[in-house]
C-alpha atoms as a PDB file:
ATOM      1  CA  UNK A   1     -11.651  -6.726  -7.005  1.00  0.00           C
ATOM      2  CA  UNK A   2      -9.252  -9.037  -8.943  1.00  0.00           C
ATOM      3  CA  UNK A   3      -6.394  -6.892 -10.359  1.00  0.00           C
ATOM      4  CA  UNK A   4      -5.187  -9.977 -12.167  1.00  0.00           C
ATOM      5  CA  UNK A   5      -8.080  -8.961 -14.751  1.00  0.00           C
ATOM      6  CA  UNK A   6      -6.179  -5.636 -16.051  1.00  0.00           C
ATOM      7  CA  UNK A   7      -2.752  -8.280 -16.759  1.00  0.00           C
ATOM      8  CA  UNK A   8      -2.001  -9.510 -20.476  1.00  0.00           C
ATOM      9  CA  UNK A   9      -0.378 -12.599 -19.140  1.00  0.00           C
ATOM     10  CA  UNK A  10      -4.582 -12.987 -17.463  1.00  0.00           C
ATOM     11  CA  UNK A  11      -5.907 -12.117 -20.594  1.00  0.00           C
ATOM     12  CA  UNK A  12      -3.646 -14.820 -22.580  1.00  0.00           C
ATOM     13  CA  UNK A  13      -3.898 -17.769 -20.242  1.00  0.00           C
ATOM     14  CA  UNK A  14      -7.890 -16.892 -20.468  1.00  0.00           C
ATOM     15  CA  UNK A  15      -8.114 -16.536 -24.330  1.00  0.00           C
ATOM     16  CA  UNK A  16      -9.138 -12.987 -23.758  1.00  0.00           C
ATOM     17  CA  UNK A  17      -6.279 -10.699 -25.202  1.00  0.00           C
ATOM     18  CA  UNK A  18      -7.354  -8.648 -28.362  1.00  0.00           C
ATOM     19  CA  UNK A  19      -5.554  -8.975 -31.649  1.00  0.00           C
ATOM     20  CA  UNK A  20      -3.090  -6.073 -32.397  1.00  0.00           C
ATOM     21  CA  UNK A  21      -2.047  -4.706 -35.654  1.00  0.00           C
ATOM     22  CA  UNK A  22       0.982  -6.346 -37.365  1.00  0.00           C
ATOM     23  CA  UNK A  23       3.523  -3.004 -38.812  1.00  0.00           C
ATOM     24  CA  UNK A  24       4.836  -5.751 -41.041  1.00  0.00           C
ATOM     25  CA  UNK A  25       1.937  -6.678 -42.898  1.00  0.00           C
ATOM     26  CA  UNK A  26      -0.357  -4.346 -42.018  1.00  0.00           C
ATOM     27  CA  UNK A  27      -3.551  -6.903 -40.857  1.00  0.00           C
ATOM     28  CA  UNK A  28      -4.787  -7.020 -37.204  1.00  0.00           C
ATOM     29  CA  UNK A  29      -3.121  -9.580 -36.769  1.00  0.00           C
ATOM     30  CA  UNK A  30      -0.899  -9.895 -34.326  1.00  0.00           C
ATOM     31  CA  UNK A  31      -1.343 -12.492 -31.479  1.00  0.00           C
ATOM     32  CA  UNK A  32      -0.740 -12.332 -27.447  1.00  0.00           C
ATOM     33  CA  UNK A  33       1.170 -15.484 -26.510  1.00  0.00           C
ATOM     34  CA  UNK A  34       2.906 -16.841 -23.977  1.00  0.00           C
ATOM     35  CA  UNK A  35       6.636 -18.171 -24.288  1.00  0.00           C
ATOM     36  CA  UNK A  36       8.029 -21.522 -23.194  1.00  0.00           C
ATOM     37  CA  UNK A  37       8.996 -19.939 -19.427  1.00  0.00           C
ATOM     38  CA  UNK A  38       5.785 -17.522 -19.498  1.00  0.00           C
ATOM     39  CA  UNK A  39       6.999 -14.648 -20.776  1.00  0.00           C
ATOM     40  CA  UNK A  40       4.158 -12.767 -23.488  1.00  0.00           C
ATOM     41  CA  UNK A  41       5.093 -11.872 -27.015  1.00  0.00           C
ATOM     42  CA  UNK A  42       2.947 -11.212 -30.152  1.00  0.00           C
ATOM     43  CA  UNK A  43       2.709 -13.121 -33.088  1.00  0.00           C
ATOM     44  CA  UNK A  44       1.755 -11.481 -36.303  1.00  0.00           C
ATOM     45  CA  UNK A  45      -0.792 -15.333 -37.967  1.00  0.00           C
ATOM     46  CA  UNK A  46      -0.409 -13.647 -41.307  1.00  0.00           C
ATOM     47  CA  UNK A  47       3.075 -13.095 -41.935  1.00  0.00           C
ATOM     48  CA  UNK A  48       4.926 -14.938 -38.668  1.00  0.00           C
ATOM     49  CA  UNK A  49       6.162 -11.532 -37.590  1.00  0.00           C
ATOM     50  CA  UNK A  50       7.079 -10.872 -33.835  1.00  0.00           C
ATOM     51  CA  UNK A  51       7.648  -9.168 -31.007  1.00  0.00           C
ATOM     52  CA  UNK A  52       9.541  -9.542 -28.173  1.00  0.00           C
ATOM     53  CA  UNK A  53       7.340  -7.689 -25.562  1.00  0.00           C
ATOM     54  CA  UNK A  54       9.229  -6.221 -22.160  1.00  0.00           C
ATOM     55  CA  UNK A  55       6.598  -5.399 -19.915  1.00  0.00           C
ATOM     56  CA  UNK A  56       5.481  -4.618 -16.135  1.00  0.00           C
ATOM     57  CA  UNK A  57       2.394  -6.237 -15.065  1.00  0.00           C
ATOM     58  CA  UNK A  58      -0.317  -5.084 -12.264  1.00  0.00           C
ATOM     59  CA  UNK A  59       1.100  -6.884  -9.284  1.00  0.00           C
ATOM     60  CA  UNK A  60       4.986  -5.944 -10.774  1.00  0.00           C
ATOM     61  CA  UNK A  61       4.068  -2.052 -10.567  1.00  0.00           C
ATOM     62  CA  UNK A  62       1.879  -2.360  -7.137  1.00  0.00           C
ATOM     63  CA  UNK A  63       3.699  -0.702  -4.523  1.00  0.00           C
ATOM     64  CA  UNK A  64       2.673  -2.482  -1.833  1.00  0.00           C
ATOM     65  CA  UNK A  65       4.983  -5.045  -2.156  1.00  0.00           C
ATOM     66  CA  UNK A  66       7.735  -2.971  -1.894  1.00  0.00           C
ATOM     67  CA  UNK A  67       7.249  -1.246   1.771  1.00  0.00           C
ATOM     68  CA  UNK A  68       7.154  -2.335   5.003  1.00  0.00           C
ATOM     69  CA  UNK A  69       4.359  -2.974   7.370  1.00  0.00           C
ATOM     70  CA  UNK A  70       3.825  -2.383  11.382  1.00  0.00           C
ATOM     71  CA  UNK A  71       1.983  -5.303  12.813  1.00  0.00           C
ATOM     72  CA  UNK A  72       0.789  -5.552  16.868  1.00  0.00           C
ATOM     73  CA  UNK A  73      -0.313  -8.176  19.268  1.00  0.00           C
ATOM     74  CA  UNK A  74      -1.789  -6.608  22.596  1.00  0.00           C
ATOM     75  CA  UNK A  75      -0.611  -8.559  25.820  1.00  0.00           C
ATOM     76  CA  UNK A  76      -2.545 -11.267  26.355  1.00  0.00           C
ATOM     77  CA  UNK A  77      -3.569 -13.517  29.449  1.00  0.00           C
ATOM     78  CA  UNK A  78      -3.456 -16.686  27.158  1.00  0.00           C
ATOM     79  CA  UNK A  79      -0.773 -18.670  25.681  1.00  0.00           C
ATOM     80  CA  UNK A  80      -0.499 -19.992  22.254  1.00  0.00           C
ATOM     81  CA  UNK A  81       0.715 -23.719  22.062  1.00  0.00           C
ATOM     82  CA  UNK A  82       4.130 -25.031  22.515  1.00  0.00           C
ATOM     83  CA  UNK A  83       4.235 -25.677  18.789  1.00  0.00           C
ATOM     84  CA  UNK A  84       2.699 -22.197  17.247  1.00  0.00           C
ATOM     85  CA  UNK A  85       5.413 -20.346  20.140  1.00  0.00           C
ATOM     86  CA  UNK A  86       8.314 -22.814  17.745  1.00  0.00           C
ATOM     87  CA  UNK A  87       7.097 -21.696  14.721  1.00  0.00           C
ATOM     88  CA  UNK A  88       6.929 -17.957  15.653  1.00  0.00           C
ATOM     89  CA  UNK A  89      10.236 -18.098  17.120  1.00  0.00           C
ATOM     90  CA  UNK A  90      11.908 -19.565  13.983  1.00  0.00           C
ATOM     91  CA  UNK A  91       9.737 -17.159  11.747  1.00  0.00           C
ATOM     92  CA  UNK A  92      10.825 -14.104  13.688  1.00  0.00           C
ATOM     93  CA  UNK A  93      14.693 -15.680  14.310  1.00  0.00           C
ATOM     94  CA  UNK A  94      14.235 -15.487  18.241  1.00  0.00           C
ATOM     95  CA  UNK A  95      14.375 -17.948  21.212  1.00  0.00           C
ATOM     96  CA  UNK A  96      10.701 -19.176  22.543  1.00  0.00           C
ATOM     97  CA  UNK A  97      11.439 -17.506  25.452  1.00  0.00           C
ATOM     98  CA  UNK A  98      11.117 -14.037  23.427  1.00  0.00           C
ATOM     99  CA  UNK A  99       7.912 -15.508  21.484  1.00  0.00           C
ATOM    100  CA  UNK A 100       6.192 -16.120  24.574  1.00  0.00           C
ATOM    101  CA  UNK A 101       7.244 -12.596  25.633  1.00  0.00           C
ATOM    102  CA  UNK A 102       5.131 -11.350  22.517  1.00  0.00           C
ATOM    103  CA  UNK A 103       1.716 -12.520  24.079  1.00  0.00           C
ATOM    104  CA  UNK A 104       3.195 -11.656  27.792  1.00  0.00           C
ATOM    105  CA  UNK A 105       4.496  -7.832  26.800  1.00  0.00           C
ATOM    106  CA  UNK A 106       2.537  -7.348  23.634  1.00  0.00           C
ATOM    107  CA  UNK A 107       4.398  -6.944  20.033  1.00  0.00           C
ATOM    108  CA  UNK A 108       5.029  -4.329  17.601  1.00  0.00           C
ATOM    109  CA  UNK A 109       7.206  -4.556  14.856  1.00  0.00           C
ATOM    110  CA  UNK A 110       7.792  -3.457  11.033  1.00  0.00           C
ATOM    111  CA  UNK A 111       8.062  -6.683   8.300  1.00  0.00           C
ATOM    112  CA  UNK A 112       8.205  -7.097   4.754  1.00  0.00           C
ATOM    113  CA  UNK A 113       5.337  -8.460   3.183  1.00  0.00           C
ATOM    114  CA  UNK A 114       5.993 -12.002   2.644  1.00  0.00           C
ATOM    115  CA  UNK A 115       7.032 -12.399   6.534  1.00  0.00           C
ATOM    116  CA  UNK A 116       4.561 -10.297   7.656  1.00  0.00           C
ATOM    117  CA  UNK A 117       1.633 -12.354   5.342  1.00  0.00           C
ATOM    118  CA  UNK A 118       3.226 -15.653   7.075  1.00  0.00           C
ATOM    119  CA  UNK A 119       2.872 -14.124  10.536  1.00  0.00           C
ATOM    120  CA  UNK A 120      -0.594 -13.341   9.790  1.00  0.00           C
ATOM    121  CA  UNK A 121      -1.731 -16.225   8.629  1.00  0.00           C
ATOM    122  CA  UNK A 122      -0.009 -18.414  11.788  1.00  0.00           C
ATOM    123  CA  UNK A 123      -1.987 -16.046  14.000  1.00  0.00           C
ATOM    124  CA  UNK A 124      -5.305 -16.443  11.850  1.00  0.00           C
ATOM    125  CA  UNK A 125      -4.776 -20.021  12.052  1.00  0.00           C
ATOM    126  CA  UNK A 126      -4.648 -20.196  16.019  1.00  0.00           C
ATOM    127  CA  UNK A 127      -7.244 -17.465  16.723  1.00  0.00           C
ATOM    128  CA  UNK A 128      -4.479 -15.026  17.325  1.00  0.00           C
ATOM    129  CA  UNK A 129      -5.926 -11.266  17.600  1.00  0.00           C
ATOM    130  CA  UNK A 130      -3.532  -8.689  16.342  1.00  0.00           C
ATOM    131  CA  UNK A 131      -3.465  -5.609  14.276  1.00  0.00           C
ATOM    132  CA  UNK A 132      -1.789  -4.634  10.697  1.00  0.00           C
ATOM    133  CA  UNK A 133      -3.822  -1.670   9.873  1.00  0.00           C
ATOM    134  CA  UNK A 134      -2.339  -1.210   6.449  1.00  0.00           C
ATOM    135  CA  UNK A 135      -1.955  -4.875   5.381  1.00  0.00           C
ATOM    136  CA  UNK A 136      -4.128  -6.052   2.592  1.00  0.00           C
ATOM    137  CA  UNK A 137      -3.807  -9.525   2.099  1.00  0.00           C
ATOM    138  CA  UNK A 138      -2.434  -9.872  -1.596  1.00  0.00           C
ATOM    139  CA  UNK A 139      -4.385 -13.130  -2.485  1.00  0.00           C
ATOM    140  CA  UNK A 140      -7.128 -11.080  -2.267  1.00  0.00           C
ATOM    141  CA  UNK A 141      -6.053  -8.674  -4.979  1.00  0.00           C
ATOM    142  CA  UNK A 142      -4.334 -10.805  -7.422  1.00  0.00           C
ATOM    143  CA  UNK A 143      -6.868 -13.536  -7.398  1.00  0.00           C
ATOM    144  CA  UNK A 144      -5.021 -15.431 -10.648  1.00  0.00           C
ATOM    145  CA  UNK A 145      -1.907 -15.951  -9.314  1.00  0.00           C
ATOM    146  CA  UNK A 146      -2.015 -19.892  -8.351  1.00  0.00           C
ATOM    147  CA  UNK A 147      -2.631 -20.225 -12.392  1.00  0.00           C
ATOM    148  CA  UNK A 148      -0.307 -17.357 -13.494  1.00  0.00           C
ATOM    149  CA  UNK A 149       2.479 -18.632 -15.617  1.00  0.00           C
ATOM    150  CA  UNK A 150       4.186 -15.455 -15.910  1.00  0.00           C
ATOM    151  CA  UNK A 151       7.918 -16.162 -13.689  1.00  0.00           C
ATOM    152  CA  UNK A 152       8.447 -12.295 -12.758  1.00  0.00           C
ATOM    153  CA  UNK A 153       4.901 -11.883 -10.859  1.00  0.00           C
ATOM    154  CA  UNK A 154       5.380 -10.384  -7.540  1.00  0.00           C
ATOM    155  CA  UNK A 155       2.996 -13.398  -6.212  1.00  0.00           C
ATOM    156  CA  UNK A 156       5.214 -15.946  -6.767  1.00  0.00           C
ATOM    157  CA  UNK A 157       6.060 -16.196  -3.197  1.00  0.00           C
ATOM    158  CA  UNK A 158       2.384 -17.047  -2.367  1.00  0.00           C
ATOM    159  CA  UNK A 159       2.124 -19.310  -5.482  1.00  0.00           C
ATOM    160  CA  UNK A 160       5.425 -21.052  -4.717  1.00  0.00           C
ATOM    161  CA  UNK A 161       4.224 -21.369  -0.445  1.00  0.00           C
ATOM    162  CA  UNK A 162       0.476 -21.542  -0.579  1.00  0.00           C
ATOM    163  CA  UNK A 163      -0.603 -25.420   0.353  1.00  0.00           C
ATOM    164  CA  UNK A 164      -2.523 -26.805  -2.705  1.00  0.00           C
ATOM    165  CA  UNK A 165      -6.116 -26.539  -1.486  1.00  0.00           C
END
């Protein structure tokens, strides 16, 4: 499922969006395009009418980037490495002696999505098991946004902090 499909400022950078009708001059007419900081407005290729266009896209109105979710890492017998225990410790603001206490006593905790999408993909990356039930993995929804121009999508943070593959 790619939500990104559904999103005007997809359909523009694609050459997809349908022509509108112009109210000045009456001919469908009216263009989607994107401004100089990627913002969409129409443009009427008739009579060079326009519109300034104030809009929410898909991943602007999704909800899920607005709540918090519970994430848990069962005790475990085995240690991550020195440096994953660092970078868990400075992601979660505690000492390494509580990160190591998160594979010793097991973990539970509530995060915001971009923290909690970090964690995950730290523990991914060293074979980590854990649990985050109601976590969906944006990137998987909003497959567009490394190409998405438009400045207000809520995946910036993943555009801006995914490593260029």
């Amino acid at each position: 499922m790619n939500c990104c499909e559904e999103c005007i400022v997809y359909q523009i950078q694609n050459n997809i969006a349908e022509t509108d009708l112009c109210e000045e001059c009456g001919n469908i007419s009216m263009e989607w395009k994107l401004g100089e900081f990627g913002t969409p407005y129409l443009k009427c290729s008739k009579c060079d009418s326009w519109i300034a266009v104030d809009l929410n896209t898909p991943c602007e109105l999704d909800h899920s980037f607005n709540k918090k979710y519970e994430i848990v890492i069962n005790p475990s017998d085995t240690m991550p490495k020195p440096e994953v225990l660092r970078t868990i410790s400075k992601l979660l603001g505690i000492n390494i002696l509580q990160a190591r206490n998160i594979f010793v006593d097991g973990f539970k905790a509530e995060m915001e999505i971009e923290k909690i999408a970090v964690f995950i993909d730290l523990l991914k990356e060293n074979n980590i098991m854990y649990k985050a039930e109601e976590y969906e993995n944006p990137r998987l929804k909003y497959h567009f946004y490394k190409e998405c121009k438009y400045p207000y999508s809520a995946m910036q943070f993943w555009r801006k902090n995914d490593k260029k593959e």
